[in-house]
Protein backbone atom coordinates (compact mmCIF):
# COMPACT_ATOMS: atom_id res chain seq x y z
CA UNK A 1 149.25 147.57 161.12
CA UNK A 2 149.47 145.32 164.25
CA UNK A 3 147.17 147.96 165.80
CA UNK A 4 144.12 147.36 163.50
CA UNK A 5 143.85 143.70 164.86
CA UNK A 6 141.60 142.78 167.31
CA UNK A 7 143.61 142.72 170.84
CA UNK A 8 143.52 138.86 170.83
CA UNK A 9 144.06 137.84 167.42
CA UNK A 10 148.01 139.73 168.01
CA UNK A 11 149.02 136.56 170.12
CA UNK A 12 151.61 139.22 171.56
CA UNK A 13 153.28 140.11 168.30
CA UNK A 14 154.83 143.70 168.01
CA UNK A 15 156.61 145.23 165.76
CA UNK A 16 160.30 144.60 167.04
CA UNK A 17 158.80 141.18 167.25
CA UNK A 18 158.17 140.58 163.37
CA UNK A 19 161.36 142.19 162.68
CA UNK A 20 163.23 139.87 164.96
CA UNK A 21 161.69 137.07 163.13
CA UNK A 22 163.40 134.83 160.21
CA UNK A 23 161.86 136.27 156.94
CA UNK A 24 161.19 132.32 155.01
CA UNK A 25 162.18 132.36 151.64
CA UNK A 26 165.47 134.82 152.58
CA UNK A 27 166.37 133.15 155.75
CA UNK A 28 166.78 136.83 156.81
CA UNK A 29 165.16 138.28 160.02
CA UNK A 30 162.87 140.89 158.53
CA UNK A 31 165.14 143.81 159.83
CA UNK A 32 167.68 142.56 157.56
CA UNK A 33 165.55 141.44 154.60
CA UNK A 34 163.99 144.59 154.47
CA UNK A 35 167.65 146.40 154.52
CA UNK A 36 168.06 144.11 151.32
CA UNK A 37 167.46 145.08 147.51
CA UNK A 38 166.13 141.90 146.70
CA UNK A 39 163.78 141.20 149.19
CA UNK A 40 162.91 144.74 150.46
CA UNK A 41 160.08 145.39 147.54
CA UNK A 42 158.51 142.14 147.42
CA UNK A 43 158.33 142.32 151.37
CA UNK A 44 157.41 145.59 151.07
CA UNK A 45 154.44 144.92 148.45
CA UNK A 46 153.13 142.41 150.44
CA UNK A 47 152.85 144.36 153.24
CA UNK A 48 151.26 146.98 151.75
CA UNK A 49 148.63 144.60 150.11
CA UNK A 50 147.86 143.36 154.14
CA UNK A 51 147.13 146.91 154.65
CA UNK A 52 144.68 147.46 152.08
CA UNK A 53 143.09 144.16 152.69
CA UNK A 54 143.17 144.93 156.80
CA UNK A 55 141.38 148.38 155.91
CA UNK A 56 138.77 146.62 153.98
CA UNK A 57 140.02 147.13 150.48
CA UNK A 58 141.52 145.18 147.60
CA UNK A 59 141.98 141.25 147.62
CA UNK A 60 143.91 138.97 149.83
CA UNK A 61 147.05 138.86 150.26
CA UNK A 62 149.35 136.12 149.04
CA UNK A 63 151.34 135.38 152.45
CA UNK A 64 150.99 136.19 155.86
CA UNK A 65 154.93 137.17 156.21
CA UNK A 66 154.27 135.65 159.79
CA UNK A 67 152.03 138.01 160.63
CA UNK A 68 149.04 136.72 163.14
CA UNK A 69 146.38 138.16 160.47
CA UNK A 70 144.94 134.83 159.82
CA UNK A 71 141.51 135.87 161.51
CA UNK A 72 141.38 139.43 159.37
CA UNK A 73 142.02 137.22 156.32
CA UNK A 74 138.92 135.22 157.34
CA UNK A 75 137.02 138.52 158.26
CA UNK A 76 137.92 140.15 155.09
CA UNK A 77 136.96 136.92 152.91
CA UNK A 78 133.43 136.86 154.50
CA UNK A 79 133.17 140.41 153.32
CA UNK A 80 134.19 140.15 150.00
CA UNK A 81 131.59 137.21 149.57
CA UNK A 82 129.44 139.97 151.19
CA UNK A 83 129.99 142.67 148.70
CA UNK A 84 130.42 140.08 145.43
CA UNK A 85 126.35 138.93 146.43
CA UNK A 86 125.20 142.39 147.02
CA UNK A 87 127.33 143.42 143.51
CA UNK A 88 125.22 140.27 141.75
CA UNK A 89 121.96 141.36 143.37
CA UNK A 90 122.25 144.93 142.30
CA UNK A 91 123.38 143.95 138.85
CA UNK A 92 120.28 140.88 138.76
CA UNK A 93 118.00 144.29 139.80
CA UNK A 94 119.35 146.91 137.14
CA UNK A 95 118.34 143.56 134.31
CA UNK A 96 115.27 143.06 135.83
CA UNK A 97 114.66 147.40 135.28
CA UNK A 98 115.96 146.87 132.01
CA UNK A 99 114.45 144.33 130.97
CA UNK A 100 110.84 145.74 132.23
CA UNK A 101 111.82 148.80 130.64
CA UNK A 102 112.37 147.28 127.06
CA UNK A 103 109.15 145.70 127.53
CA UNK A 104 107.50 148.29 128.31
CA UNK A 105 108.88 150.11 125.66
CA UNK A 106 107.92 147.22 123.43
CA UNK A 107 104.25 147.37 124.39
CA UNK A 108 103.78 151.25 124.04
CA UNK A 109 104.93 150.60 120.37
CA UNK A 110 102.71 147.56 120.20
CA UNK A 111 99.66 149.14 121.16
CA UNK A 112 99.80 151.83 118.71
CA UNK A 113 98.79 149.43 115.71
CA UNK A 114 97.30 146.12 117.00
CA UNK A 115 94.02 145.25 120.40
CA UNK A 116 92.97 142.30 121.59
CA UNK A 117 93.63 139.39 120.86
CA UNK A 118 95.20 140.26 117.84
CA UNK A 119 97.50 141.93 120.54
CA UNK A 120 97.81 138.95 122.34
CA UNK A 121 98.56 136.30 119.73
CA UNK A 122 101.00 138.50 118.10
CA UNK A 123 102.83 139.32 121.10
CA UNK A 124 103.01 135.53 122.61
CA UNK A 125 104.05 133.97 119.04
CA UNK A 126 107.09 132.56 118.45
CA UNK A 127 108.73 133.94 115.33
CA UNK A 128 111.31 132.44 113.26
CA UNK A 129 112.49 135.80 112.05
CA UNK A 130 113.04 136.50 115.98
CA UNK A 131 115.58 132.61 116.43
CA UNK A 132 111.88 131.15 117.48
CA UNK A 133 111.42 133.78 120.17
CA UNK A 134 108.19 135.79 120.90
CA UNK A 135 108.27 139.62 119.85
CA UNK A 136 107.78 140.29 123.96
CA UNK A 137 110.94 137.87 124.70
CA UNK A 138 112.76 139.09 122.40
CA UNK A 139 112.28 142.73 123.18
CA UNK A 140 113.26 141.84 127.16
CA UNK A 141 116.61 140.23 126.04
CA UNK A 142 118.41 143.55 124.69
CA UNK A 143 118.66 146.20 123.18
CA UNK A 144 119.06 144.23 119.85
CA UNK A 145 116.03 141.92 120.27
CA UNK A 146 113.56 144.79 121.15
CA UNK A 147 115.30 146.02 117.38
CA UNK A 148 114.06 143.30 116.37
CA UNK A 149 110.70 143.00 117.93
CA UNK A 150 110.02 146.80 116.75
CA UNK A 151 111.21 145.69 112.50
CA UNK A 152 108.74 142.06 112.96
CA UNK A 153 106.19 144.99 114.48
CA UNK A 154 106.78 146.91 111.62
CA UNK A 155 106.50 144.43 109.16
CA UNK A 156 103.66 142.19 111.08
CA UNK A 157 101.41 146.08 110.57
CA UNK A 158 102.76 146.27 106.94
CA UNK A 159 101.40 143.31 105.86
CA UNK A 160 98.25 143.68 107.99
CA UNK A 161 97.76 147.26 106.15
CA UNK A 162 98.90 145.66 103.11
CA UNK A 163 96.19 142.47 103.22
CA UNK A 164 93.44 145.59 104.48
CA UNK A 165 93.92 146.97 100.70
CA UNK A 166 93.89 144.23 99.07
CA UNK A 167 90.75 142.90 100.76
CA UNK A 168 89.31 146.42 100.19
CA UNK A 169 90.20 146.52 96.07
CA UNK A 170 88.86 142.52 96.25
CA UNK A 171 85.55 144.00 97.42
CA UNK A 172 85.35 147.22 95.22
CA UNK A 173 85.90 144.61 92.70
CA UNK A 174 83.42 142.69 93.50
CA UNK A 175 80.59 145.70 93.63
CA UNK A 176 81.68 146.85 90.32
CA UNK A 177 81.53 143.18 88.99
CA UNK A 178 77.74 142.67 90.10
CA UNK A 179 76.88 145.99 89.22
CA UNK A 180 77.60 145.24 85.81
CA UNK A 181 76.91 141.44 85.55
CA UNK A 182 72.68 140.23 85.11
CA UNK A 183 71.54 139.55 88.75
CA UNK A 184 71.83 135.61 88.27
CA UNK A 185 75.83 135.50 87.02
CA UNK A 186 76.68 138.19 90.14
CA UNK A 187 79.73 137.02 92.50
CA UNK A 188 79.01 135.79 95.80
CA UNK A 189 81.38 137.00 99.00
């Protein structure tokens, strides 16, 4: 373990060194702790946590055990702030891709029944059936909110199709009514 420091940062410490040297909370050299049942595995466990941490792996270790590792604990602490903002970029890039991907996913849908502006003002309209979000922000926030976008789609084309009739019916109506009526009582559109 010594051996993975950096020549300087051993401040002469070998092995037979460390276990010459009074173990703290035992009063023990380390020779002797480590020959002990009660201090052997928690000695032992820490140890083995500085050698994860001096190959690069798992967190820091609670003590030195008077080892000179005080640089390698500064090392390893600038790469696990290293490797925590690369792990938040990546994750910040795989919501940005999912987010553009429910969008997009959103707007295929959304072009299938609406154009133009019609397009436009439904998609940039905050919606109280939507917790005052617009269909687009809602569809980029989850799986559940582009649910939701699709059923206020759904029902946004329903009642679109549905006010399409009824205008239709109004103006067969209408025909039928000034067919029948005397030109000067005929309904005016």
């Amino acid at each position: 373990m010594l051996g993975e420091l950096q020549g300087n940062e051993r401040a002469g410490m070998t092995g037979e060194l460390w276990l010459q040297s009074i173990h703290p909370e035992s009063g023990l050299t380390y020779r002797k702790a480590l020959l002990s049942d009660i201090e052997a595995p928690k000695i032992v466990g820490q140890v083995k946590g500085i050698a994860a941490m001096l190959a690069g792996q798992g967190p820091l270790p609670p003590a030195t055990l008077g080892l000179p590792i005080e640089a390698a604990i500064a090392r390893r602490k600038v790469q696990m702030a290293t490797q925590a903002q690369e792990r938040c970029e990546k994750q910040l890039q795989e919501a940005t891709r999912n987010r553009q991907s429910r969008h997009d996913r959103f707007c295929i849908d959304d072009e299938k029944g609406l154009n133009g502006s019609e397009l436009n003002t439904f998609l940039h309209s905050k919606r109280a059936d939507l917790h005052d979000m617009t269909p687009l922000e809602s569809a980029e926030e989850g799986e559940v909110g582009l649910g939701r976008a699709r059923e206020a789609l759904s029902a946004f084309l329903r009642q679109r199709r549905m006010d399409a009739e009824k205008a239709e019916y109004q103006g067969r109506i209408t025909d039928l009514a000034n067919r029948r009526l005397p030109v000067n009582t005929r309904w005016r559109s």
